[in-house]
N, C-alpha and C. Protein backbone atom coordinates (compact mmCIF):
# COMPACT_ATOMS: atom_id res chain seq x y z
N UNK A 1 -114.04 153.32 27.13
CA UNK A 1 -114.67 154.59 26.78
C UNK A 1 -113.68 155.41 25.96
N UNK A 2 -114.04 156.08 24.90
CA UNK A 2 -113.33 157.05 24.04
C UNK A 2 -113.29 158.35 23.70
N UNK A 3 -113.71 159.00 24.93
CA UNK A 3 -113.68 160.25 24.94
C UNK A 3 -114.81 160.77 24.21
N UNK A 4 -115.93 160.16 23.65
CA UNK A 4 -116.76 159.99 22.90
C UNK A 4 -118.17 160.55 24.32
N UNK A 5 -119.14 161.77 23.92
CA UNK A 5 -120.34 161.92 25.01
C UNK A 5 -120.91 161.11 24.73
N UNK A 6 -121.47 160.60 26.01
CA UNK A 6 -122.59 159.36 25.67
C UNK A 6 -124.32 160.15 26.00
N UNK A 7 -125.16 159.88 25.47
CA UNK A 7 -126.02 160.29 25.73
C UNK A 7 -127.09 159.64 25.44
N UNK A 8 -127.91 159.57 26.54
CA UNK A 8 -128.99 158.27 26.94
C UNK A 8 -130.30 159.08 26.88
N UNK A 9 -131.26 158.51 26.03
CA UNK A 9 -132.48 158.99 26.05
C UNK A 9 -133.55 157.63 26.60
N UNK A 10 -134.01 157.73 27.80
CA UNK A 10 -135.05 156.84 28.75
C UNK A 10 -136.60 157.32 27.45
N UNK A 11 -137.13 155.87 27.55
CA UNK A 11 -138.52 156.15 27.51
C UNK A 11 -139.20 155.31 28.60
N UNK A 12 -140.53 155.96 28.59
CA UNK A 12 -141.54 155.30 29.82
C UNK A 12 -140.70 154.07 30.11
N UNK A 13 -141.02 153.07 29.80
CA UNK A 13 -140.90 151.53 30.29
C UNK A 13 -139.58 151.35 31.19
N UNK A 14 -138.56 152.38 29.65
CA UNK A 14 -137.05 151.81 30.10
C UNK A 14 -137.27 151.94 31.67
N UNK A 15 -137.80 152.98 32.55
CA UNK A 15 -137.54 152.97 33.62
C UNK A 15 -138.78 153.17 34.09
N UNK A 16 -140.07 152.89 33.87
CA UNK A 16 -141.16 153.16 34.87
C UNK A 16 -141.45 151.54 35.01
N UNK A 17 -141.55 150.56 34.05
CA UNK A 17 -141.74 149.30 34.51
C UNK A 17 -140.41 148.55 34.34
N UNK A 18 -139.46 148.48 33.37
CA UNK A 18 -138.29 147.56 33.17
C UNK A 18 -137.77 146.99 34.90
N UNK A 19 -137.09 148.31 35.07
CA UNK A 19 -136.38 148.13 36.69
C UNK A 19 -137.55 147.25 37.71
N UNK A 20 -138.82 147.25 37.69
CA UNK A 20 -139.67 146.87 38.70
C UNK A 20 -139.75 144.97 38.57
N UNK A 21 -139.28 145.10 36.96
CA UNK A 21 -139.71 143.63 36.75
C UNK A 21 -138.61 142.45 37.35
N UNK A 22 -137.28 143.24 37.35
CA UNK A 22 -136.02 141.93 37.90
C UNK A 22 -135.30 142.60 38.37
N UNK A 23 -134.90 142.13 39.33
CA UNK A 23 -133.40 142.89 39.66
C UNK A 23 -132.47 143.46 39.27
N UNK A 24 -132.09 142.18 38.30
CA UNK A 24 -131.11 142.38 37.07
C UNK A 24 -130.98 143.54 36.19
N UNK A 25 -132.23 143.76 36.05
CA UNK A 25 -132.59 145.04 35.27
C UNK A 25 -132.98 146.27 35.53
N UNK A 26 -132.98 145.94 37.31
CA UNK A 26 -132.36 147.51 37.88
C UNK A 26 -131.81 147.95 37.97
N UNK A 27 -130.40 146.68 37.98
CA UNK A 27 -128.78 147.47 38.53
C UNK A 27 -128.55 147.68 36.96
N UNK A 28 -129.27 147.22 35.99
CA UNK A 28 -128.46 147.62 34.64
C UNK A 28 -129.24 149.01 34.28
N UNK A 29 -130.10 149.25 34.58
CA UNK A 29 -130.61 150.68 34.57
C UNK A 29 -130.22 151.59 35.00
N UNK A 30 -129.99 151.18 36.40
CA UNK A 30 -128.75 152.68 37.01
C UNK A 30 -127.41 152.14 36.92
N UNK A 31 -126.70 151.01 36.37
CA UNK A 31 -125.50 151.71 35.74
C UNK A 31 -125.34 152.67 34.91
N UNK A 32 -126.65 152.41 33.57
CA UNK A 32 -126.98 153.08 32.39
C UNK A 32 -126.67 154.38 32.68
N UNK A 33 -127.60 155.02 33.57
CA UNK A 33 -127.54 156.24 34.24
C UNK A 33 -126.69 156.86 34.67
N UNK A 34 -125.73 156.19 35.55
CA UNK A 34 -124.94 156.99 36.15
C UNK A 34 -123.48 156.91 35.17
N UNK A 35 -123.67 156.23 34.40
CA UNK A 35 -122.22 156.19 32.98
C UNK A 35 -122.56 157.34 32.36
N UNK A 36 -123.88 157.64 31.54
CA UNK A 36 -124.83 158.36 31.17
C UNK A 36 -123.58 159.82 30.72
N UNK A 37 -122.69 160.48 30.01
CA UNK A 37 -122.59 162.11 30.19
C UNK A 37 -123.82 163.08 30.11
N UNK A 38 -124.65 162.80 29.14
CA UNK A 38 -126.09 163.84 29.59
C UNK A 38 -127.39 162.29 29.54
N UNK A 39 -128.39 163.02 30.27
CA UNK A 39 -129.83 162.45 29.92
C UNK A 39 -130.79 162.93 29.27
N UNK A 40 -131.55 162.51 28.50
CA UNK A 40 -132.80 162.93 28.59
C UNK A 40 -134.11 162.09 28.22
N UNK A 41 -135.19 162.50 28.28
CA UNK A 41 -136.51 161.98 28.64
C UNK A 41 -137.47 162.69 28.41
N UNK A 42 -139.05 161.78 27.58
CA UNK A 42 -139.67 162.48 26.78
C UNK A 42 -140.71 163.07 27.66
N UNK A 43 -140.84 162.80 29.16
CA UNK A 43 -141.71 163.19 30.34
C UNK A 43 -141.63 163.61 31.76
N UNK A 44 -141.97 164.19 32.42
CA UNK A 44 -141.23 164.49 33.96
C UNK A 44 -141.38 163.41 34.67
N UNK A 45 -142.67 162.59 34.67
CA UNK A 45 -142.84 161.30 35.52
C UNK A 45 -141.04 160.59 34.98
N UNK A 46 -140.68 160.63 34.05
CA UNK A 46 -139.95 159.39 33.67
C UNK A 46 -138.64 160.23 34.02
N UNK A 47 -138.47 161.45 33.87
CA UNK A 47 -136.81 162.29 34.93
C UNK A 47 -136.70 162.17 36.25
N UNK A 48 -138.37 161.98 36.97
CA UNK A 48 -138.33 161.87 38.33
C UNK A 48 -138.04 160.89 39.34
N UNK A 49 -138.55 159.42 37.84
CA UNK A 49 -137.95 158.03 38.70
C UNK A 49 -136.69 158.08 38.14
N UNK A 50 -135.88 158.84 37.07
CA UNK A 50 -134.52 158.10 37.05
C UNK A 50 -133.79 158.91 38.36
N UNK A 51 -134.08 159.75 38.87
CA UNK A 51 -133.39 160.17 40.18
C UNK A 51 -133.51 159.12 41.05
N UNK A 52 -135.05 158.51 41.15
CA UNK A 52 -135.10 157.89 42.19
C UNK A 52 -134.43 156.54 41.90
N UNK A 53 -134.06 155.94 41.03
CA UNK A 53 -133.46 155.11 41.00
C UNK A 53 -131.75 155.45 40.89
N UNK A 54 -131.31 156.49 40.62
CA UNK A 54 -129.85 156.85 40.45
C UNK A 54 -130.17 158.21 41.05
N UNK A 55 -129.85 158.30 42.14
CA UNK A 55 -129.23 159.97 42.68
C UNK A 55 -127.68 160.44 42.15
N UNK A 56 -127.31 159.66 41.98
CA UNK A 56 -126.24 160.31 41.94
C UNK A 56 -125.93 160.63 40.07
N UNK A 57 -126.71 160.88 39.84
CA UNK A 57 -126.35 161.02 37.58
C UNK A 57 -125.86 162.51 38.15
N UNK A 58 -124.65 161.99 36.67
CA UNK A 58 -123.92 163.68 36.46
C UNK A 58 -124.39 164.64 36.48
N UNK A 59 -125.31 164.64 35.50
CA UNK A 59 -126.00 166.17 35.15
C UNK A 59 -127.26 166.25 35.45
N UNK A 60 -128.22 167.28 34.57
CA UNK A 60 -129.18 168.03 34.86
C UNK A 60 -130.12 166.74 33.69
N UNK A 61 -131.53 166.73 33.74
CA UNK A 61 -131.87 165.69 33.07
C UNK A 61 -132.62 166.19 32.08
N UNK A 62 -132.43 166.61 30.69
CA UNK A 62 -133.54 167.15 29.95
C UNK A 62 -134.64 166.86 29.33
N UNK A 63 -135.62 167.25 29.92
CA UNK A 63 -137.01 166.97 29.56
C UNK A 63 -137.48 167.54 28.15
N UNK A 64 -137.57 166.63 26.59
CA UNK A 64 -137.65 167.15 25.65
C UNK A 64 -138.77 166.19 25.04
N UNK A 65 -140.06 167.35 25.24
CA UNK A 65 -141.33 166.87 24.37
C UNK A 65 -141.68 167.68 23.63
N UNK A 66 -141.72 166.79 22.40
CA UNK A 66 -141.59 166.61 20.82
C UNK A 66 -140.75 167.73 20.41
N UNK A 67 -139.28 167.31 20.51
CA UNK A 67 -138.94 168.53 19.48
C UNK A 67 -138.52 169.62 20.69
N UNK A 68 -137.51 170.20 20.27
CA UNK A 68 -137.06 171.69 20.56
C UNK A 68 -137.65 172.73 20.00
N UNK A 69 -137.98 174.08 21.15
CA UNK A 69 -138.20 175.24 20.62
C UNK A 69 -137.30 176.04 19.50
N UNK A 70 -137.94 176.54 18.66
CA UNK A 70 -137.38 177.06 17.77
C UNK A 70 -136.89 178.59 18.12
N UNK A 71 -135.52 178.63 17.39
CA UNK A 71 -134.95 179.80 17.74
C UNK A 71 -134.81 180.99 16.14
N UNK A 72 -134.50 181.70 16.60
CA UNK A 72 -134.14 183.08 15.44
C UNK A 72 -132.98 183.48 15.18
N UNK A 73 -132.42 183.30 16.36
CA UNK A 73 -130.81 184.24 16.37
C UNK A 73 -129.77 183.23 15.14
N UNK A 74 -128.98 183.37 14.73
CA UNK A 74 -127.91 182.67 13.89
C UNK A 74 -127.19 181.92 14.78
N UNK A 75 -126.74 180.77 14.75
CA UNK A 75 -125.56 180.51 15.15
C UNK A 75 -124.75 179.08 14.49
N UNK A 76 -123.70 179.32 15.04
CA UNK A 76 -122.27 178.31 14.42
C UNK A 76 -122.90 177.21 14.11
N UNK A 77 -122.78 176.24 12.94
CA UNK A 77 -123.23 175.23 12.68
C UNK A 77 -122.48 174.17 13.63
N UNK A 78 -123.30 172.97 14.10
CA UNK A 78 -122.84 172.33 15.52
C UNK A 78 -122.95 170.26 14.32
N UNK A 79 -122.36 169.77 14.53
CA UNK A 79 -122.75 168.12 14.32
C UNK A 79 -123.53 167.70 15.32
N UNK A 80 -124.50 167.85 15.55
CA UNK A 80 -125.68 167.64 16.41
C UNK A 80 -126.94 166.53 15.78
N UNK A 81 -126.91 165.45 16.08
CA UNK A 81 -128.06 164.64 15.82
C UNK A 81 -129.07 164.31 16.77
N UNK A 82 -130.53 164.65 16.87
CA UNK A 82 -131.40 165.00 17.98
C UNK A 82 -132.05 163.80 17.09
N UNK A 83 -132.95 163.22 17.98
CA UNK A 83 -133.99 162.14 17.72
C UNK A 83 -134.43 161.37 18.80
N UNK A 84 -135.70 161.67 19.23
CA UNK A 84 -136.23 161.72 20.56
C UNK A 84 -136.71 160.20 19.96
N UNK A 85 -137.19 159.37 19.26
CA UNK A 85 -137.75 158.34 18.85
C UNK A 85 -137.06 157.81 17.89
């Protein structure tokens, strides 16, 4: 690891059917997770099983459908690349 945030965006499958289908691909799902520095996910069904499959993830899990609210105020330009798909 390189000091580098990692940040994992789940869709449906990754974790509503993947984990159900092998074993294998449960424990690689909640490693995913709990390495994870932030999460997020395009639905609450799909934030609610990654708890249930990893209690223990770092952070808070953000639920982002389609797109962020738009803001007004100015601020500092950030290197930020968002892409939910």
């Amino acid at each position: 690891k390189k000091n580098i945030p990692v940040i994992e965006t789940a869709w449906g499958s990754d974790v509503l059917k993947s984990p159900e289908s092998h074993f294998l691909l449960k424990k690689m799902v909640r490693y995913n997770l709990k390495q994870a520095d932030y999460l997020t996910c395009d639905a609450n069904i799909v934030a609610k099983k990654m708890l249930e499959l990893e209690p223990d993830i770092k952070n808070e899990i953000l639920v982002a459908n389609f797109g962020i609210n738009p803001f007004s105020r100015k601020t500092q330009k950030e290197n930020i690349i968002y892409c939910n798909r």
